[in-house]
N, C-alpha and C. Protein backbone atom coordinates (compact mmCIF):
# COMPACT_ATOMS: atom_id res chain seq x y z
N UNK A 1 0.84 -1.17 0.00
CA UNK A 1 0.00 0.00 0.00
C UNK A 1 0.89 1.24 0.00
N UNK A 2 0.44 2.22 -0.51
CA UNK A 2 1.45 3.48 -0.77
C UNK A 2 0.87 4.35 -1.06
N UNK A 3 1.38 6.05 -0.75
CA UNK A 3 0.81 6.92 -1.08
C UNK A 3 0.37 7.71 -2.77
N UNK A 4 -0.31 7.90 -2.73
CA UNK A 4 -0.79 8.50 -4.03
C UNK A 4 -0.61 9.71 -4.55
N UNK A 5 -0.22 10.47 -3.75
CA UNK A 5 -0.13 11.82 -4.17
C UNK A 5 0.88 12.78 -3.11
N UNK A 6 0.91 13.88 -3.60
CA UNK A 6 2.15 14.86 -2.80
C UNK A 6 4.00 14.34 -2.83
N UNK A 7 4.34 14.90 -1.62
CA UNK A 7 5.23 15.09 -1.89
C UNK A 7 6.15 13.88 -0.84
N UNK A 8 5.15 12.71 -0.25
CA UNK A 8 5.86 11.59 -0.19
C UNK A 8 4.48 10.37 -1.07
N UNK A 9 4.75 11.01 -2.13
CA UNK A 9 3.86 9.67 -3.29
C UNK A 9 5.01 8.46 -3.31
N UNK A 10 4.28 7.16 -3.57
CA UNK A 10 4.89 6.00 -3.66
C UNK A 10 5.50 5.46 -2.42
N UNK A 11 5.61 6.29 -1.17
CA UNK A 11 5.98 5.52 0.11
C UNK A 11 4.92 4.50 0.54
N UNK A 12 5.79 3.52 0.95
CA UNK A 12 5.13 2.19 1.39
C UNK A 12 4.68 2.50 2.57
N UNK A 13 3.00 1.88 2.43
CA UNK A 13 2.35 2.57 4.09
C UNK A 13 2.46 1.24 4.67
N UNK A 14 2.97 1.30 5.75
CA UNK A 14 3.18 -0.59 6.86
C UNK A 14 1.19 -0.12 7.55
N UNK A 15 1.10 -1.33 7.02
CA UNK A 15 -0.76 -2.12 7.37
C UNK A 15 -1.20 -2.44 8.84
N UNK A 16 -1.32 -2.13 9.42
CA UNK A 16 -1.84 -3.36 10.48
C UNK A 16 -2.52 -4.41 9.97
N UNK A 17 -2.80 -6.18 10.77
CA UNK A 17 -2.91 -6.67 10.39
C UNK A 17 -4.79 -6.67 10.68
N UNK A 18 -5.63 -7.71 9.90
CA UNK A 18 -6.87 -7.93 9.95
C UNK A 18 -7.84 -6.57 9.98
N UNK A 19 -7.25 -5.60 9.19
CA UNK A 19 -8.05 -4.49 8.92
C UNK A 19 -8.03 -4.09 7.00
N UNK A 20 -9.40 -3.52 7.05
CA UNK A 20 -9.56 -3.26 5.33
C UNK A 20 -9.32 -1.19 5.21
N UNK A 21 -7.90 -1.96 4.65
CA UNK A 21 -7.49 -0.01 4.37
C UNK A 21 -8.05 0.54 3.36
N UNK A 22 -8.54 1.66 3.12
CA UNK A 22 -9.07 2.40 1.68
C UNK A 22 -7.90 2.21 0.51
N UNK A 23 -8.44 1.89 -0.65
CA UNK A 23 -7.77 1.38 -1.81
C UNK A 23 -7.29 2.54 -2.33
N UNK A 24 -5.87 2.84 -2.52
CA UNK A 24 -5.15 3.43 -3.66
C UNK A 24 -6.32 4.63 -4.77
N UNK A 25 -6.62 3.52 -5.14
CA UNK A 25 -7.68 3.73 -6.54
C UNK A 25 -8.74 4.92 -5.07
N UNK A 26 -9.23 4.47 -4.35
CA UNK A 26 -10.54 5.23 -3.67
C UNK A 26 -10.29 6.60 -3.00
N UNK A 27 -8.31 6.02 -2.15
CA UNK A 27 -7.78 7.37 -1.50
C UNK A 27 -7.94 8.83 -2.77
N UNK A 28 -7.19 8.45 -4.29
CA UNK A 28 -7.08 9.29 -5.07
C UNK A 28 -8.94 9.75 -5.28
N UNK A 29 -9.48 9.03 -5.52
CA UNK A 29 -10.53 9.44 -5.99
C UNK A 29 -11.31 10.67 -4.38
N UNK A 30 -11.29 10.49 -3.50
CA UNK A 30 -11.46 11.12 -2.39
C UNK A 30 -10.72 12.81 -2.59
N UNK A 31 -9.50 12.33 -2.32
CA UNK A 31 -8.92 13.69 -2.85
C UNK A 31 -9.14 14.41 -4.05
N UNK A 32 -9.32 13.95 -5.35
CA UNK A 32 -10.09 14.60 -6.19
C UNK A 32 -11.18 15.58 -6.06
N UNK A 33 -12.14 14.39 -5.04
CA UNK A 33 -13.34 15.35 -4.67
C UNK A 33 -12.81 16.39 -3.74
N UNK A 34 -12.25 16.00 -2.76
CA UNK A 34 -12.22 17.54 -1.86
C UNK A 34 -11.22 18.67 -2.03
N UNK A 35 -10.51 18.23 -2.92
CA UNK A 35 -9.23 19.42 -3.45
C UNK A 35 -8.21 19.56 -2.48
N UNK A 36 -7.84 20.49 -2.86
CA UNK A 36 -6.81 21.44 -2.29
C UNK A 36 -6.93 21.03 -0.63
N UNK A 37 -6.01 20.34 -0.16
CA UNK A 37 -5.53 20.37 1.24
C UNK A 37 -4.35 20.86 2.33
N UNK A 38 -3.82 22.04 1.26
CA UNK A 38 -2.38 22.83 1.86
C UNK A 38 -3.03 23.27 3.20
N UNK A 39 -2.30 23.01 3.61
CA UNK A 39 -2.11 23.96 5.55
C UNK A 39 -3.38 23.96 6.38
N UNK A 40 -4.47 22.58 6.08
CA UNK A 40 -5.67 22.42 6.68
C UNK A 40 -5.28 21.27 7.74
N UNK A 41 -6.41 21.04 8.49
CA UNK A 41 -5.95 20.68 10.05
C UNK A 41 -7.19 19.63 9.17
N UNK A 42 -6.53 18.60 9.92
CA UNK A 42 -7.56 16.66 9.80
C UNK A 42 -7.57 15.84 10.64
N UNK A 43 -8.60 14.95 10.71
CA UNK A 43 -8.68 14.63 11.60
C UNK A 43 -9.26 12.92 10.83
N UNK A 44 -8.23 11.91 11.56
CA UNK A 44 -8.52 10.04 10.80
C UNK A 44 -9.45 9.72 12.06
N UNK A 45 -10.36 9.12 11.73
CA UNK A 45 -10.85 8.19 12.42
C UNK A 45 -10.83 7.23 12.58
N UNK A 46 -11.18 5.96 13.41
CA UNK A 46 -10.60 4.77 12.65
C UNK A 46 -9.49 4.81 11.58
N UNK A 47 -8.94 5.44 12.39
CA UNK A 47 -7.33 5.43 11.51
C UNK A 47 -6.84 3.83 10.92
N UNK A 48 -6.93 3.01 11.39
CA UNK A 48 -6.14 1.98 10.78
C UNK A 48 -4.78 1.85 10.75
N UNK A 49 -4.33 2.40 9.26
CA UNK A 49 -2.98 2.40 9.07
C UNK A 49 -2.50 3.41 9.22
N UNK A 50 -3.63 4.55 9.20
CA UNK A 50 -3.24 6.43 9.27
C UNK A 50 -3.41 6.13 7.04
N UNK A 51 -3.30 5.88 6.56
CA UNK A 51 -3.58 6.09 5.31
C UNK A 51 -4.11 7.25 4.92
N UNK A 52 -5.29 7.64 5.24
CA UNK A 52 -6.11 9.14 4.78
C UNK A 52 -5.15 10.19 5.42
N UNK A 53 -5.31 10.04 6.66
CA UNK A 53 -4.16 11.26 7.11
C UNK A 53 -2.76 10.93 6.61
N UNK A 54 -2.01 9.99 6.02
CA UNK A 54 -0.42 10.40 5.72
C UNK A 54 -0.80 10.85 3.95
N UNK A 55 -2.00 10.66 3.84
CA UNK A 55 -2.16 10.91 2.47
C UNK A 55 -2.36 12.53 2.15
N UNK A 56 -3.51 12.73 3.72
CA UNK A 56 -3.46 14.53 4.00
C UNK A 56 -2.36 15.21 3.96
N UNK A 57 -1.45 14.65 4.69
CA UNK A 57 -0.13 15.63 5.32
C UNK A 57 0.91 15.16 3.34
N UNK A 58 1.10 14.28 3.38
CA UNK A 58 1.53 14.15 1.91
C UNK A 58 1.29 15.35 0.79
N UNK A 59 0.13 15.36 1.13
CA UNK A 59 -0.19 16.64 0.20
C UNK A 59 -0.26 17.99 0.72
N UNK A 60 -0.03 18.19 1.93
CA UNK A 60 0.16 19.51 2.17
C UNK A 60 -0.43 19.89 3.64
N UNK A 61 -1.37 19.09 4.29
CA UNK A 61 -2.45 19.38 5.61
C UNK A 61 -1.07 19.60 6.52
N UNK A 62 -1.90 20.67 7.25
CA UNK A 62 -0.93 21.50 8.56
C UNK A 62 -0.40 20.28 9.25
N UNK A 63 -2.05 19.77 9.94
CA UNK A 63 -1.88 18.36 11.36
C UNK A 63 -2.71 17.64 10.79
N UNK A 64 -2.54 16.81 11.38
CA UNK A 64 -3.52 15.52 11.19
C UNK A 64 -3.48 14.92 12.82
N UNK A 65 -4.88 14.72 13.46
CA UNK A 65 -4.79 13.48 14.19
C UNK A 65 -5.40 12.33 14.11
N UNK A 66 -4.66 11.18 14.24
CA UNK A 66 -5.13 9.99 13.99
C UNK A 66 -5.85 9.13 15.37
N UNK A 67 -7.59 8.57 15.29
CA UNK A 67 -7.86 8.15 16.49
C UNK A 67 -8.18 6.94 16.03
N UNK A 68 -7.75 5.56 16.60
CA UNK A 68 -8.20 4.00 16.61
C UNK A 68 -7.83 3.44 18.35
N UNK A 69 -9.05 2.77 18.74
CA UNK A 69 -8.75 2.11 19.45
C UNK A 69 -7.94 0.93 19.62
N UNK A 70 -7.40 0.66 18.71
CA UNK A 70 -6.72 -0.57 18.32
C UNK A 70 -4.93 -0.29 18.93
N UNK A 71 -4.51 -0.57 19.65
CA UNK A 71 -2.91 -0.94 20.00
C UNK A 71 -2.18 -0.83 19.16
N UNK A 72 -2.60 -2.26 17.85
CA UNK A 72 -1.35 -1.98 16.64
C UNK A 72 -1.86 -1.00 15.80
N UNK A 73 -3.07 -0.60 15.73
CA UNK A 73 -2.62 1.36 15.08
C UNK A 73 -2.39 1.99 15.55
N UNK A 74 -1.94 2.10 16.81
CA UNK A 74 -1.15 3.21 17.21
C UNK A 74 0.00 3.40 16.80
N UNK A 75 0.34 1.95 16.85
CA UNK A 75 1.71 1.67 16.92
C UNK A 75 2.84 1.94 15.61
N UNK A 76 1.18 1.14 14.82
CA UNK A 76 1.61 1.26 13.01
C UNK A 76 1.78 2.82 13.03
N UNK A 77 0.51 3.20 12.92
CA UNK A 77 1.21 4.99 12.62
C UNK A 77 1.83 5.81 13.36
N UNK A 78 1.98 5.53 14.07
CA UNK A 78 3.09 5.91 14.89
C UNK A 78 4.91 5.52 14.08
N UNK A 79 4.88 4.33 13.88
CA UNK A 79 6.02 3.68 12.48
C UNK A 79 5.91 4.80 11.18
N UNK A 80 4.62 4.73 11.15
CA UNK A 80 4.57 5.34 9.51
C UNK A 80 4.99 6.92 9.54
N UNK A 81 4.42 7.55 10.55
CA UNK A 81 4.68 9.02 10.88
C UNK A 81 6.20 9.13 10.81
N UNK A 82 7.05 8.13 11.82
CA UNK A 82 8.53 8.59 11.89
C UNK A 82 9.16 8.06 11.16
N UNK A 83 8.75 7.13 10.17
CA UNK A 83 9.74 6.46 8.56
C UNK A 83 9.22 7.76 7.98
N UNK A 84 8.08 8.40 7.71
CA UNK A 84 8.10 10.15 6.80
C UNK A 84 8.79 10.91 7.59
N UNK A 85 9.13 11.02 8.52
CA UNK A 85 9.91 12.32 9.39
C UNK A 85 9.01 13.25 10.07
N UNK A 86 7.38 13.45 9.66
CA UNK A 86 6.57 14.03 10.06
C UNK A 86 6.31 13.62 11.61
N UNK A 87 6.36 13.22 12.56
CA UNK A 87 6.02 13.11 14.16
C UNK A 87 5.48 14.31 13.93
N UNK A 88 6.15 15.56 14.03
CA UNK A 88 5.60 16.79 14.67
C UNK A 88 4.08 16.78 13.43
N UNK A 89 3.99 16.54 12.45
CA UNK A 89 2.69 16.58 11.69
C UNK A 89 1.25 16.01 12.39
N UNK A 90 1.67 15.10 13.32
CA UNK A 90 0.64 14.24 13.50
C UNK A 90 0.58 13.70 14.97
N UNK A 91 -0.60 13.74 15.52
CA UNK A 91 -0.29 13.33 16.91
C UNK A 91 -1.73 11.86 16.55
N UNK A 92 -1.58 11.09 17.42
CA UNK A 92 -2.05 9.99 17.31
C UNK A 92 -2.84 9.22 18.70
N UNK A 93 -3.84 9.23 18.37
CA UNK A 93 -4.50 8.85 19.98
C UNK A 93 -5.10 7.32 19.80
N UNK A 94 -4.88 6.16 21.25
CA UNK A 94 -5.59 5.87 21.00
C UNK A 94 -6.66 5.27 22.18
N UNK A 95 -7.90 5.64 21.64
CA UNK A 95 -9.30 5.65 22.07
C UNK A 95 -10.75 5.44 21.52
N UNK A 96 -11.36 5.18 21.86
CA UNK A 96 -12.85 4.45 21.42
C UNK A 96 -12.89 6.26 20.66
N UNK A 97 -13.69 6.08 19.13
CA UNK A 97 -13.60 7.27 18.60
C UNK A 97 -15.05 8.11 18.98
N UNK A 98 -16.23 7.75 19.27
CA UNK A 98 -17.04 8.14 19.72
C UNK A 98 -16.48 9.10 21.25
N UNK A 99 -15.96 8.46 22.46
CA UNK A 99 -15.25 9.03 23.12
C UNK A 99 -14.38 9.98 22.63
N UNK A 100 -13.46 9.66 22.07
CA UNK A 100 -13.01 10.79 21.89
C UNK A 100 -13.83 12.31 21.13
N UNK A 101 -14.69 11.78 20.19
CA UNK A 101 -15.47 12.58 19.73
C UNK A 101 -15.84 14.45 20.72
N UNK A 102 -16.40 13.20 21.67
CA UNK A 102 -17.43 13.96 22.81
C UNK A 102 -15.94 14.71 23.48
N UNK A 103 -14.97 14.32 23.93
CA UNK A 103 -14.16 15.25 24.91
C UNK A 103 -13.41 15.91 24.20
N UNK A 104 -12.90 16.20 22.57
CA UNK A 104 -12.19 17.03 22.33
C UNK A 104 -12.12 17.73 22.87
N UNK A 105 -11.03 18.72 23.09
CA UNK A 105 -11.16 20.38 23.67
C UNK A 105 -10.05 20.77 22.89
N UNK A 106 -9.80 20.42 22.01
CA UNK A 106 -9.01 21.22 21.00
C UNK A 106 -9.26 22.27 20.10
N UNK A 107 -8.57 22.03 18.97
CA UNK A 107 -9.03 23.38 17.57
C UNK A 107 -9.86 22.05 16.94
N UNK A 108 -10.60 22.74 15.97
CA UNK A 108 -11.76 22.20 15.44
C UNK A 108 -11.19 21.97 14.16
N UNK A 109 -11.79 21.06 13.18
CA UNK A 109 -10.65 20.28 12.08
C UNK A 109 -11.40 21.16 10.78
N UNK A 110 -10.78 21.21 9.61
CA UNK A 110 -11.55 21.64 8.22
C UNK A 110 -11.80 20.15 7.44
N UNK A 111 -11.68 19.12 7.54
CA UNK A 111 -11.57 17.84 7.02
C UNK A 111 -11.23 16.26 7.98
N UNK A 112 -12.49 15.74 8.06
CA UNK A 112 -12.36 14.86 8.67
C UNK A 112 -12.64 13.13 8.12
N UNK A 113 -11.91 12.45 8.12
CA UNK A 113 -11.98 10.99 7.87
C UNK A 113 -12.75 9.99 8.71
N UNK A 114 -13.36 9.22 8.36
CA UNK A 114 -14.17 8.31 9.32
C UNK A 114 -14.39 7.00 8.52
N UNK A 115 -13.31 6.02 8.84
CA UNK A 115 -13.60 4.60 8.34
C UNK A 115 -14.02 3.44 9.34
N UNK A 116 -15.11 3.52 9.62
CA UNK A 116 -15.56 2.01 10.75
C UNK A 116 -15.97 1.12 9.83
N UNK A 117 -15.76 -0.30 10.88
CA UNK A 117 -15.98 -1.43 10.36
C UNK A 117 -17.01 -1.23 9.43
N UNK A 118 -17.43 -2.11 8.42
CA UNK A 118 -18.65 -2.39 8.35
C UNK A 118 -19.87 -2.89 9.23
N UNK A 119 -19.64 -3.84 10.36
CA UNK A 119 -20.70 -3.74 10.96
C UNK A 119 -20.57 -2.74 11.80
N UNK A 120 -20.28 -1.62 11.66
CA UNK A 120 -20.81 -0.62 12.43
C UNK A 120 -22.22 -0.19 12.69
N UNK A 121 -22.72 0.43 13.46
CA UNK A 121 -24.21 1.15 12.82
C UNK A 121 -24.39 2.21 13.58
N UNK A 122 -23.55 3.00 14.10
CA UNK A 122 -24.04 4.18 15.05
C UNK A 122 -23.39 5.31 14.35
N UNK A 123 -23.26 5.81 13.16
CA UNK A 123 -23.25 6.54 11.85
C UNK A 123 -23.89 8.00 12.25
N UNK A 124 -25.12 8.13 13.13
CA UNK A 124 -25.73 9.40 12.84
C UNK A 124 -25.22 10.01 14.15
N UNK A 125 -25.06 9.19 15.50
CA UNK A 125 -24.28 9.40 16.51
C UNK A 125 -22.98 9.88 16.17
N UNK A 126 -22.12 9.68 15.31
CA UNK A 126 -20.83 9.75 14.49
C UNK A 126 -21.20 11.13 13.78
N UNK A 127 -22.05 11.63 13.08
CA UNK A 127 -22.49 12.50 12.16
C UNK A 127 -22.95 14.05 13.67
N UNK A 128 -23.83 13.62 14.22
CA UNK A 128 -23.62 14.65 15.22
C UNK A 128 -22.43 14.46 16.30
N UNK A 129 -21.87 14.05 16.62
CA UNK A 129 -19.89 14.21 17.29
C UNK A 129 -19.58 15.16 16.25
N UNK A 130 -19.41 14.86 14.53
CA UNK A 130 -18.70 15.56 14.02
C UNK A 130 -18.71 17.03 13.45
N UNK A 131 -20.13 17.56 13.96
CA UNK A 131 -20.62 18.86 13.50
C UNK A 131 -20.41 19.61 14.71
N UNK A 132 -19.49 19.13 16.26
CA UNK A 132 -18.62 19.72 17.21
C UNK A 132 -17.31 19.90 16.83
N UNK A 133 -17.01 18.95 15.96
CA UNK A 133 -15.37 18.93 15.44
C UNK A 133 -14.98 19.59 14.84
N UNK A 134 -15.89 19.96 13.73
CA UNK A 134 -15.95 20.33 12.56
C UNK A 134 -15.91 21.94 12.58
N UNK A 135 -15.12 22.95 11.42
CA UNK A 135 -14.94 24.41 11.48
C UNK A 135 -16.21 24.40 10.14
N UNK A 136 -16.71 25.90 10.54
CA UNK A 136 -18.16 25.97 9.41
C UNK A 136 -17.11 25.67 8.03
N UNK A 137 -18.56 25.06 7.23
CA UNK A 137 -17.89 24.74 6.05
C UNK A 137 -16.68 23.56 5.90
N UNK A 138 -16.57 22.70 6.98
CA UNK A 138 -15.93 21.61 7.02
C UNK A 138 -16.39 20.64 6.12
N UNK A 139 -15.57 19.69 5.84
CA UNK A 139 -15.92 18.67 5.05
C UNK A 139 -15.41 16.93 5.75
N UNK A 140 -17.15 16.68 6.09
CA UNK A 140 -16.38 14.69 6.25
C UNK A 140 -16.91 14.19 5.50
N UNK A 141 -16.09 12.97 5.50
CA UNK A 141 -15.99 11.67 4.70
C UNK A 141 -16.45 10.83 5.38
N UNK A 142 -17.14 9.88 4.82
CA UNK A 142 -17.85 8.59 5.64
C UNK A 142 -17.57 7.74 4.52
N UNK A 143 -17.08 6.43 4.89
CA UNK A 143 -16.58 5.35 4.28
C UNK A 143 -17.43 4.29 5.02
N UNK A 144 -18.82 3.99 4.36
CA UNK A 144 -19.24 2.96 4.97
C UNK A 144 -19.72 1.69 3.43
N UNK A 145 -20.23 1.18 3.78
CA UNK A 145 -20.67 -0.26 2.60
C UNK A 145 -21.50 0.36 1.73
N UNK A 146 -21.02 -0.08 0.21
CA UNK A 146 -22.40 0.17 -0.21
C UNK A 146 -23.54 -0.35 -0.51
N UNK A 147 -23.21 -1.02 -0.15
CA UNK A 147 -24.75 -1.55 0.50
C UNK A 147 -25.43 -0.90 1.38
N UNK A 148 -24.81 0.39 1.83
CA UNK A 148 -25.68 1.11 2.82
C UNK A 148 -26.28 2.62 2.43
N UNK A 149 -27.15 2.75 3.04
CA UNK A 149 -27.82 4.08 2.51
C UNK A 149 -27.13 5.28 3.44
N UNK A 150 -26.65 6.40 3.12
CA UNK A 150 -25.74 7.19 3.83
C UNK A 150 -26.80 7.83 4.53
N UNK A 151 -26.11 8.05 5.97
CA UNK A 151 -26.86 8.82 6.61
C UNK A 151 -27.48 10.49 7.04
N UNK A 152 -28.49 10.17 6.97
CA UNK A 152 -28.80 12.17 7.02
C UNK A 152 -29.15 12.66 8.39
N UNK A 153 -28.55 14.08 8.97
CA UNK A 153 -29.00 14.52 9.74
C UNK A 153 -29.21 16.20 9.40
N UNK A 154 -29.88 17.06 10.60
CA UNK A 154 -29.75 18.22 10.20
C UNK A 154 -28.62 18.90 10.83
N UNK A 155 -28.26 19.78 10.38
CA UNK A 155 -26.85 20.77 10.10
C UNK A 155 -26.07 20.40 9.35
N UNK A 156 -25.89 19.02 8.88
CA UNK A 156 -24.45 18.80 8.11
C UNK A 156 -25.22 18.41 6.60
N UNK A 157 -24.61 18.80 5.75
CA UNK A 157 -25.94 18.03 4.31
C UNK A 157 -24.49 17.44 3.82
N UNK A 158 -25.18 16.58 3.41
CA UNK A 158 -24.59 15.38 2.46
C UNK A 158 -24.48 15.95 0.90
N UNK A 159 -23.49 16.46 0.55
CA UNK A 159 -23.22 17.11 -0.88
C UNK A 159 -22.81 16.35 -1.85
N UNK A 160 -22.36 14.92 -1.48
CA UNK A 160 -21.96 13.71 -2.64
C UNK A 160 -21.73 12.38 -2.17
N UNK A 161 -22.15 11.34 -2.81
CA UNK A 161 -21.83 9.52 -2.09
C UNK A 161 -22.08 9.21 -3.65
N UNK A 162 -20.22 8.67 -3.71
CA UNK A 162 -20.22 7.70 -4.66
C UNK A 162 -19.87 6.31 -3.93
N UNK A 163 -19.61 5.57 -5.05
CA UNK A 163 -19.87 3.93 -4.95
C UNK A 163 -18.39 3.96 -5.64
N UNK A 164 -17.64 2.73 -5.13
CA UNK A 164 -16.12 2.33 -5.37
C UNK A 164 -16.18 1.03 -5.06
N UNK A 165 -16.34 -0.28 -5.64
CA UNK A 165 -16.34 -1.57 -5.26
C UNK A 165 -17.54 -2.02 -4.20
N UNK A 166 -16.61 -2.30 -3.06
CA UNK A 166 -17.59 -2.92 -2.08
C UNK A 166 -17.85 -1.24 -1.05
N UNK A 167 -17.12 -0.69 -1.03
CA UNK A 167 -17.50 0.83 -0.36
C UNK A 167 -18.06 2.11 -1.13
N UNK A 168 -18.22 2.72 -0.30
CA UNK A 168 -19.12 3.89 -0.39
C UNK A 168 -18.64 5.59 0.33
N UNK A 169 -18.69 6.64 -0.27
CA UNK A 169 -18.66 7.62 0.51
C UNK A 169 -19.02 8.41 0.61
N UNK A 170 -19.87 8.69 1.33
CA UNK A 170 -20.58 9.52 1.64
C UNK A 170 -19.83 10.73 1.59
N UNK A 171 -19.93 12.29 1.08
CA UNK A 171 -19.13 13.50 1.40
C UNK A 171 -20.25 14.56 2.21
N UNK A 172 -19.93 15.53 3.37
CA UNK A 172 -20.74 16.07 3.95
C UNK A 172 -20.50 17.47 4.51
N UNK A 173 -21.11 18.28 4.41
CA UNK A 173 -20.30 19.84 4.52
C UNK A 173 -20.89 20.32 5.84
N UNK A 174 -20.72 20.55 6.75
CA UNK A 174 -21.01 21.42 8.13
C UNK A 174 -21.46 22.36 7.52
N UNK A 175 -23.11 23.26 8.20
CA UNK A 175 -23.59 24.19 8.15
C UNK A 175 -24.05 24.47 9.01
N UNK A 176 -23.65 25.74 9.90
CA UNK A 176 -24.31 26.12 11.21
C UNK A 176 -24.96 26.37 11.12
C-alpha cells in the first residue's frame, strides 16, 4: 500500500494486520473530490494504518490526528509518521472514537476521515460528534458499505456519495 499523491507519493504505508485499508484507486478518488488540502488541520478516524491522514499531510495538511482504538494502530502509525519524518505533523490517539469525539477540547478540524468497520451502525451518533469537530464549512468523509444508505441529519448536508467496489462515501459539509 502506498501513497498517491504529494510530496511523499509512492511511500510504502506498513498495514496493520486484519483491517480493510481504503484502496489506492478510492484514496485518489477522495482527494479529487475535496481538493486542495495545503495547511488544513484533519482529523482520521478509525485510523487503521493512518492512510487518509499520511495521504493529508503528503499533500500539504498543517496536522492531522489519527484516532483507533486498536494498540497496533497506534503503533503502526506511529512507524509510519517517523519512517516520513513528520512526528511533529501528527499526533495519534488511542481511544474508542465516539469518546473521543465527545471530549475534544481542541481546535476544530476543516476535514475529517471516518472509516468504521462495516458492521458498524451508530453513523448518525458519528455525524452529530462531528458537527462539534468540525470548522463551518468543514468537510467529512464517511466510508461505509455500499450496500448502505448514507446517513442524514440536520446541520451537516450530504453534498456527494459515490460507490467504489464494495464501499461507499458519503461527502458532507457542516452548516451552522
Amino acid at each position: 500500500m502506498q501513497i498517491t499523491g504529494g510530496k511523499f507519493r509512492g511511500f510504502k504505508i506498513k498495514v496493520p494486520k486484519d483491517i480493510r485499508p481504503t484502496s489506492a484507486f478510492n484514496r485518489k478518488r477522495i482527494f479529487d473530490i475535496i481538493g486542495d488540502v495545503e495547511g488544513l488541520r484533519v482529523l482520521d478516524l478509525f485510523c487503521g494504518s493512518g492512510a487518509l491522514g499520511l495521504e493529508a499531510i503528503s499533500r500539504g495538511a498543517k496536522f492531522c490526528v489519527f484516532v483507533d482504538i486498536r494498540n497496533e494502530s497506534f503503533r503502526v502509525v506511529n512507524e509510519n509518521l517517523k519512517k516520513l519524518g513528520v512526528l511533529d505533523l501528527g499526533l495519534v490517539i488511542r481511544e474508542d472514537v465516539l469518546k473521543f469525539c465527545r471530549n475534544w477540547g481542541g481546535e476544530r478540524f476543516d476535514i475529517i476521515f471516518a472509516d468504521p468497520p462495516y458492521s458498524w451502525e451508530r453513523y448518525e451518533e458519528l455525524l452529530e460528534c462531528a458537527k462539534n469537530l468540525l470548522k463551518e464549512n468543514g468537510i467529512f468523509i464517511l466510508e461505509l458499505s455500499s450496500r448502505i444508505k448514507p446517513p442524514e441529519i440536520e446541520g451537516i448536508e450530504l453534498f456527494k456519495f459515490v460507490k467504489g467496489g464494495d464501499s461507499a462515501f458519503a461527502f458532507y459539509r457542516f452548516r451552522p
